[in-house]
Protein backbone atom coordinates (compact mmCIF):
# COMPACT_ATOMS: atom_id res chain seq x y z
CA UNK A 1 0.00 0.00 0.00
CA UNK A 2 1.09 3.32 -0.89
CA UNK A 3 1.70 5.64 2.53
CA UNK A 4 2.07 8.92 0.42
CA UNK A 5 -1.50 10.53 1.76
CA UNK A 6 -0.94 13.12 -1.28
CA UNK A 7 -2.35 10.26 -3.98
CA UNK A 8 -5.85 9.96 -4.50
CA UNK A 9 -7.29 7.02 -2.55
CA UNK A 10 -9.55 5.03 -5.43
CA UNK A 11 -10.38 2.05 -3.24
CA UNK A 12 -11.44 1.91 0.52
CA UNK A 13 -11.62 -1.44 1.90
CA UNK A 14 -14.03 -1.89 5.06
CA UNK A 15 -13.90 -4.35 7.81
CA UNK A 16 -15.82 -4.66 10.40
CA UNK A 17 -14.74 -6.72 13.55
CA UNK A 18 -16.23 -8.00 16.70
CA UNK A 19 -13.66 -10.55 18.81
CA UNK A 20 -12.09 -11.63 15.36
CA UNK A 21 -8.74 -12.11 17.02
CA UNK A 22 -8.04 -15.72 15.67
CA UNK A 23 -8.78 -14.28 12.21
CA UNK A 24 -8.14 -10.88 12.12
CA UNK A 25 -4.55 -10.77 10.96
CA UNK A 26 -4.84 -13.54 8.00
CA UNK A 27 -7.61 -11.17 6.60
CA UNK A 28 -5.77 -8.14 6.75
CA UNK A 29 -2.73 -9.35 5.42
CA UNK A 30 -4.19 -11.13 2.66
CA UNK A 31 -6.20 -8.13 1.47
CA UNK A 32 -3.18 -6.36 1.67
CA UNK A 33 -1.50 -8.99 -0.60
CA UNK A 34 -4.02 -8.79 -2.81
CA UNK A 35 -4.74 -5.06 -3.12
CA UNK A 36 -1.02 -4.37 -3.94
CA UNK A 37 -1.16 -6.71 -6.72
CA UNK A 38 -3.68 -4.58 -8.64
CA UNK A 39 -3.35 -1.21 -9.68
CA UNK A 40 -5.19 0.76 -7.19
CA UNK A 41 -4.43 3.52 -4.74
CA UNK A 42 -6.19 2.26 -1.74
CA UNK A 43 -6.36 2.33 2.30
CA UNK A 44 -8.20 -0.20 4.59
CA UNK A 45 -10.69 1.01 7.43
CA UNK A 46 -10.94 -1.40 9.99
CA UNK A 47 -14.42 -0.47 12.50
CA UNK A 48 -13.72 -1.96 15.64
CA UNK A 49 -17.20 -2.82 17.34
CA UNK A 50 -15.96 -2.54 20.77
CA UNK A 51 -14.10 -5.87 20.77
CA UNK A 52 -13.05 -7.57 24.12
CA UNK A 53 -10.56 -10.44 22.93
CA UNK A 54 -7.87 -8.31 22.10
CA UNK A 55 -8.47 -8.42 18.17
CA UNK A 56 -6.70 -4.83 17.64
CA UNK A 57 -3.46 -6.27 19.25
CA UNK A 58 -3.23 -8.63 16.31
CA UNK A 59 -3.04 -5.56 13.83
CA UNK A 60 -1.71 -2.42 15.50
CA UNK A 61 1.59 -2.92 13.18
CA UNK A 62 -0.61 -3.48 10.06
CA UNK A 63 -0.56 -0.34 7.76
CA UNK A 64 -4.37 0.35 8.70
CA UNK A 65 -6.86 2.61 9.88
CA UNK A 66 -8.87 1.92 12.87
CA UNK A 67 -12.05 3.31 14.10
CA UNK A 68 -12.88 1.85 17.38
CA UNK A 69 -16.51 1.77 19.41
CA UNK A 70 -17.13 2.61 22.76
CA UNK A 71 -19.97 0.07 23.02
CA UNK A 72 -21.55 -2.56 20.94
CA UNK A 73 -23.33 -1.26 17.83
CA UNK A 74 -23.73 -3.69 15.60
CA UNK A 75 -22.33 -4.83 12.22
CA UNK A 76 -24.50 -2.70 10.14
CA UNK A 77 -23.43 0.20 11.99
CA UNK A 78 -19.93 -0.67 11.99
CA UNK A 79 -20.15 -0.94 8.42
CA UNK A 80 -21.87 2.47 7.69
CA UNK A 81 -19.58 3.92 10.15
CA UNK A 82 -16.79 2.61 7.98
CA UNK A 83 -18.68 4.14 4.54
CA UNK A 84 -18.92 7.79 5.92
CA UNK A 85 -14.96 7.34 7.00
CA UNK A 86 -13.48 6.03 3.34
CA UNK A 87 -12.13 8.41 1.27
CA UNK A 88 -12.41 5.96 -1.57
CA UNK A 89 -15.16 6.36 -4.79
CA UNK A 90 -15.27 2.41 -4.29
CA UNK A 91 -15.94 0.20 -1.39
CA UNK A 92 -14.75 -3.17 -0.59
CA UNK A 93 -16.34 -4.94 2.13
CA UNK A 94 -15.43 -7.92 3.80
CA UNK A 95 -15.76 -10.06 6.85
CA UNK A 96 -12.61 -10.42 9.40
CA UNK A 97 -13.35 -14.37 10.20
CA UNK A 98 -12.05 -16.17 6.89
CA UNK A 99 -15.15 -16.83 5.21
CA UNK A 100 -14.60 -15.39 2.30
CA UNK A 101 -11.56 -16.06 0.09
CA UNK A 102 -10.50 -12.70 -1.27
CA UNK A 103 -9.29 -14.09 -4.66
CA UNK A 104 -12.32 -12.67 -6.71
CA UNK A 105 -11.39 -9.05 -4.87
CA UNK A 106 -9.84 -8.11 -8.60
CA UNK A 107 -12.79 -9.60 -10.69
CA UNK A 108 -15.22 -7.91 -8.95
CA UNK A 109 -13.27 -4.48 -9.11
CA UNK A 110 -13.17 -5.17 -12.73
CA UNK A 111 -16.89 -5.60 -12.71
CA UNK A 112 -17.36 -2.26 -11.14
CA UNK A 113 -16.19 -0.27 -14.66
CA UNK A 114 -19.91 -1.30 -15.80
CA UNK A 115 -21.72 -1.84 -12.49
CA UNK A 116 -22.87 0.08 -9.26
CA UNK A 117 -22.88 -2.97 -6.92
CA UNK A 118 -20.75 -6.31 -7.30
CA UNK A 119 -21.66 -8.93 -5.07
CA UNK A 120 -19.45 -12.10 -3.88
CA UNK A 121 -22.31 -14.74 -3.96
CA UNK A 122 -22.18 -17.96 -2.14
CA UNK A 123 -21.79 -21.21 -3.80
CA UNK A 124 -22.97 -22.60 -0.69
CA UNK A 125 -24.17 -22.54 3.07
CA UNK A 126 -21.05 -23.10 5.60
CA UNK A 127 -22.55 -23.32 8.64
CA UNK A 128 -23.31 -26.70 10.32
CA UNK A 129 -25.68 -25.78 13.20
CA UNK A 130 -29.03 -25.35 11.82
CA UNK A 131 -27.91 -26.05 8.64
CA UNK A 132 -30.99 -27.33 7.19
CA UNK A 133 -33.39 -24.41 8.78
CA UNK A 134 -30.38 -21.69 7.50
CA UNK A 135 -30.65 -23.05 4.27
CA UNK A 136 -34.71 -22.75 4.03
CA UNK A 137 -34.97 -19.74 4.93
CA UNK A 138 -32.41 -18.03 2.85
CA UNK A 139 -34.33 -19.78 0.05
CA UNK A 140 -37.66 -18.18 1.39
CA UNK A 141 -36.65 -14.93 1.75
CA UNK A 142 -34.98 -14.58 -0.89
CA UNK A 143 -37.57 -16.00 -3.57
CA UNK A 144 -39.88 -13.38 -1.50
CA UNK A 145 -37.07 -10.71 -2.69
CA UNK A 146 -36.81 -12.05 -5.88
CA UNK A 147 -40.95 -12.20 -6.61
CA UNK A 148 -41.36 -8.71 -5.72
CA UNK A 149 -38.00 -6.63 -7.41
CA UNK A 150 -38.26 -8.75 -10.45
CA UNK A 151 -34.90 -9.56 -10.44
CA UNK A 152 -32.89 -13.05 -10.10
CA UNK A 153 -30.72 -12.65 -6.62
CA UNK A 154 -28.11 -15.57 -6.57
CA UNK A 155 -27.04 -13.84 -3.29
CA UNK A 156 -28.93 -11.50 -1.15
CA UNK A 157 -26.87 -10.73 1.77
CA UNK A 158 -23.46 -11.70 1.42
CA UNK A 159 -20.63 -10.08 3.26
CA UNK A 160 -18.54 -9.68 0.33
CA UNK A 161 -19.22 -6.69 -2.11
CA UNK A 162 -17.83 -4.15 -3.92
CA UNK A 163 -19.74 -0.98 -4.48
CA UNK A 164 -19.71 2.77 -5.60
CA UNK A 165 -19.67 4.53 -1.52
CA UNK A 166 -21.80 7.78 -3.20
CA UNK A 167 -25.36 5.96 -3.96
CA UNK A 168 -25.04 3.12 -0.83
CA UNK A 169 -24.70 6.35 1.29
CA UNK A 170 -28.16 7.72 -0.53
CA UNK A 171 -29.74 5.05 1.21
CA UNK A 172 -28.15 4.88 4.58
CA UNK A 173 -31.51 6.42 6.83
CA UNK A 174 -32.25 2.86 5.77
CA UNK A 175 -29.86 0.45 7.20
CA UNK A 176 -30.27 -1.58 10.16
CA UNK A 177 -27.77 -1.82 13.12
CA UNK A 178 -27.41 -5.51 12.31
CA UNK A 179 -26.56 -8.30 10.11
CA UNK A 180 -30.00 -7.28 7.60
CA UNK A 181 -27.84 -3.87 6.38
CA UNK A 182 -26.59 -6.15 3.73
CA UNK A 183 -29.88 -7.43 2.36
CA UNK A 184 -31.40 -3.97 2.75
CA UNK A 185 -28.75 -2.38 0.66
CA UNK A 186 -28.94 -5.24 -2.17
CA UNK A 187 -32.82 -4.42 -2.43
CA UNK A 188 -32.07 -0.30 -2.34
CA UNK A 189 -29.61 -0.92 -5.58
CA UNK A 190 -31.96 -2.81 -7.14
CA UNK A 191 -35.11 -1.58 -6.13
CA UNK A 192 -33.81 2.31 -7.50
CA UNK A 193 -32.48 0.72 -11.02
CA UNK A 194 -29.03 0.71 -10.58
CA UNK A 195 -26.54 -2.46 -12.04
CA UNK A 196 -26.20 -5.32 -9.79
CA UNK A 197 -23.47 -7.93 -11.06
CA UNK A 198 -22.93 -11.28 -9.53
CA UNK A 199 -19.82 -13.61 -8.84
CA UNK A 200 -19.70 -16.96 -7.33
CA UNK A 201 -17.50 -17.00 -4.51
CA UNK A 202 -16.90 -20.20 -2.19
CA UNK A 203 -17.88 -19.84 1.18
CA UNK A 204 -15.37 -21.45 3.98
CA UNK A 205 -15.84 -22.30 7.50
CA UNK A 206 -15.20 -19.53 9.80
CA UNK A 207 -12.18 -18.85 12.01
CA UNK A 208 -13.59 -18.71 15.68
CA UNK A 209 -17.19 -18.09 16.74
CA UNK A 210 -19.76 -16.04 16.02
CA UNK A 211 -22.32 -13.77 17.05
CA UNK A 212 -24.80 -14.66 14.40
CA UNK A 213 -28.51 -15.96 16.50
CA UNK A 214 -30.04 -17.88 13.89
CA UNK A 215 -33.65 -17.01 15.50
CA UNK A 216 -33.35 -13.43 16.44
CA UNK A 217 -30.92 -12.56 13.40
CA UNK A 218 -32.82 -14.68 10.68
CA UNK A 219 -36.51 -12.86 11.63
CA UNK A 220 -34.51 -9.50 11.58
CA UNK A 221 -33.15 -10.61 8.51
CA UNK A 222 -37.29 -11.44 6.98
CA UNK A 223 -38.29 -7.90 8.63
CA UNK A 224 -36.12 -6.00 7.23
CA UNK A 225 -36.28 -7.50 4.28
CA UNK A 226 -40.11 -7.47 3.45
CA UNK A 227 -39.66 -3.49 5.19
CA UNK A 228 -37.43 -2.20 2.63
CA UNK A 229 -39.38 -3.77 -0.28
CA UNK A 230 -42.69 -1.87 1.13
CA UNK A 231 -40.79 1.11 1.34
CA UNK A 232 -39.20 1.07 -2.41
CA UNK A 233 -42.80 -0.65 -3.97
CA UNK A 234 -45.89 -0.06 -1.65
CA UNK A 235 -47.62 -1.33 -4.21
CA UNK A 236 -46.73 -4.44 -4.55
CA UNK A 237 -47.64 -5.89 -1.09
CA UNK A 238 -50.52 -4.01 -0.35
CA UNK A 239 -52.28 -4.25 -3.79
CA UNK A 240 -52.02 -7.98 -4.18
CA UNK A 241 -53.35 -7.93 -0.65
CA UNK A 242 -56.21 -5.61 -1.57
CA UNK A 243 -57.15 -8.23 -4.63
CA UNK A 244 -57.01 -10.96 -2.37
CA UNK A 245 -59.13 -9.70 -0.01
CA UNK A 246 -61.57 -8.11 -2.59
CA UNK A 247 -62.21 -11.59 -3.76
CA UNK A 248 -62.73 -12.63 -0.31
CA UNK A 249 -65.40 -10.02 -0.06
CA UNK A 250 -66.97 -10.74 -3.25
CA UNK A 251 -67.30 -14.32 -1.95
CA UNK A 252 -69.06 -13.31 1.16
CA UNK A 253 -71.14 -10.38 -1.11
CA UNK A 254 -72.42 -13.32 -3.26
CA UNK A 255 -73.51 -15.54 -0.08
CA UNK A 256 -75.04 -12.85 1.61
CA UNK A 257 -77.48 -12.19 -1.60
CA UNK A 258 -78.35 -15.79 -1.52
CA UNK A 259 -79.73 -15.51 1.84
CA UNK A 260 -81.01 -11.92 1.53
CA UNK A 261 -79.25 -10.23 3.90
CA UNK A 262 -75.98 -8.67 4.40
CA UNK A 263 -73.56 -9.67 7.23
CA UNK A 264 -71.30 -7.53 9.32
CA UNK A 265 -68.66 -9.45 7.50
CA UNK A 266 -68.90 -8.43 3.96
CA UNK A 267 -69.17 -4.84 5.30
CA UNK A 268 -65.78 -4.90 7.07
CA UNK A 269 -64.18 -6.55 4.28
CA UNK A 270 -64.91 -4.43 1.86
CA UNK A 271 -63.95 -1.07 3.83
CA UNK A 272 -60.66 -2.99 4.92
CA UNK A 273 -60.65 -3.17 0.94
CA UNK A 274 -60.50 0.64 0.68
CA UNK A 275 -58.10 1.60 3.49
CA UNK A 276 -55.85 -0.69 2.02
CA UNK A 277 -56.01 0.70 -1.51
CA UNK A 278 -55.51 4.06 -0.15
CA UNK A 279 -52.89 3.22 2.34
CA UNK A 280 -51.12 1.82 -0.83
CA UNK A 281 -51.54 5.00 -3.13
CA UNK A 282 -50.65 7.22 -0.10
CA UNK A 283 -47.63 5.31 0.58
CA UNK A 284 -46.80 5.22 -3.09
CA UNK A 285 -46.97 9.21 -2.71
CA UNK A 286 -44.69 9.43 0.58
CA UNK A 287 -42.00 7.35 -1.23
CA UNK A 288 -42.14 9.62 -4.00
CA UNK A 289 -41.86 12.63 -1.81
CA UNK A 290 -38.90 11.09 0.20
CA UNK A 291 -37.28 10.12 -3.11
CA UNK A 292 -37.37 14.13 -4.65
CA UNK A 293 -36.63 15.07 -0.90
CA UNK A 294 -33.19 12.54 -0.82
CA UNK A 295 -32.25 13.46 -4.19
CA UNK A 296 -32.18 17.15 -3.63
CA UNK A 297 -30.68 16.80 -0.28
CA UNK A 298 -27.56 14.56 -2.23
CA UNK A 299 -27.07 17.50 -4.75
CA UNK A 300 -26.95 20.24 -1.87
């Protein structure tokens, strides 16, 4: 890495790490084998989430920046934290426990000449506990994703990504403190229409432990998820939603004529009909209005 703070930084790796100390030095050092192989200016950020095992010892004489927490915030915070702090047009993002293999850093910087957001997607799951339940609902959620953006997602929260730091900053009133800010940022690219390339990427077993809950991070992970979709397309939860329950009241309509008289029922489903048509088109307009508001915000 070049020290000469004159030189434009192009590149701006970010690592997050929360008691990574078995791993935390392979990472670095291999990113920094790998970054001076290819021919960018670049620095590496390294958020420190208020780690207790000591992981900062392992790195101190590593040619890095580190921000360090006073308390446990979270990965997605460490992350954004580690966005606002790169000097870098690009972003690389990584993990600090070994799960990723870096080779496909210089493919996916390639890829960025003609995308906005390269993602490092999984080949396959890692993880032995819950492996089965991990494995379902990634699929879920993701073909949830998938249905309503239109869009094939090989991978829709990996760690590993490369992306331009201007527009994943446009969006970051959006991210979560936790593991979801990866998801939610895959669905703000493409729900807004920007490129989204894919490479496979094996996925290894990771160096240590972690603090991944597969209950409390996996319905986080649905949450957020089906919340950032509403917010981008209103429209298409709450309109299927409507149709479904129209039907539902036209079904109870119909029995009610046959026995000549109409049911408290058919009367609630129908006006639950209308609220949610016009909480749809009134969300529709408060996206819109948060969209012009955003955009003029970004050009101040």
């Amino acid at each position: 890495m070049n020290d000469n703070e004159e030189k434009k930084i192009e590149v701006s790796v970010v690592i997050p790490v929360f008691n990574e100390r078995e791993a935390v030095r392979k990472c670095v050092t291999e990113i920094i084998q790998k970054m001076d192989a290819l021919s960018y200016e670049y620095e590496i950020i390294i958020v420190d989430d208020f780690s207790s095992d000591g992981s900062m010892d392992e790195i101190k004489d590593l040619p890095v920046k580190i921000i360090s927490f006073s308390r446990n915030r979270g990965g997605g915070t460490a992350r954004l934290i580690g966005m606002r702090h790169a000097r870098g047009n690009i972003i690389v993002q990584t993990d600090a426990d070994g799960t990723y293999p870096l080779d496909a850093i210089g493919e996916m910087l390639d890829l960025m000449k003609t995308a906005d957001l390269v993602i490092g997607a999984r080949k396959k799951e890692s993880a032995k506990k819950f492996y089965f339940l991990r494995i379902f609902m990634k699929w879920f959620i993701k073909k949830i994703a998938e249905l309503l953006v239109n869009q094939k997602i090989p991978d829709l929260n990996s760690g590993l990504r490369v992306y331009k730091r201007k527009i994943a900053l446009k969006y970051a009133y959006l991210y979560p403190a936790g593991h979801s800010i990866m998801s939610t940022m895959t669905l703000a690219f493409m729900s807004e229409g920007y490129v989204v390339k894919f490479v496979a990427v094996d996925y290894l077993k990771r160096i240590g432990s972690t603090s991944f809950n597969i209950f409390r991070d996996t319905t986080l992970y649905l949450i957020t998820t089906l919340t950032t979709i509403v917010y981008f397309n209103p429209l298409k939860i709450l309109l299927p939603l409507s149709f479904f329950i129209s039907f539902l009241a036209f079904l109870s309509t119909v029995r009610d004529l046959l026995r000549l008289a109409f049911g408290p029922v058919t009367i609630m489903l129908w006006l639950l009909v209308v609220l949610l048509m016009i909480l749809g088109l009134i969300s529709e307009q408060i996206r819109r209005v948060a969209k012009l508001i955003a955009s003029d915000c970004d050009e101040r």
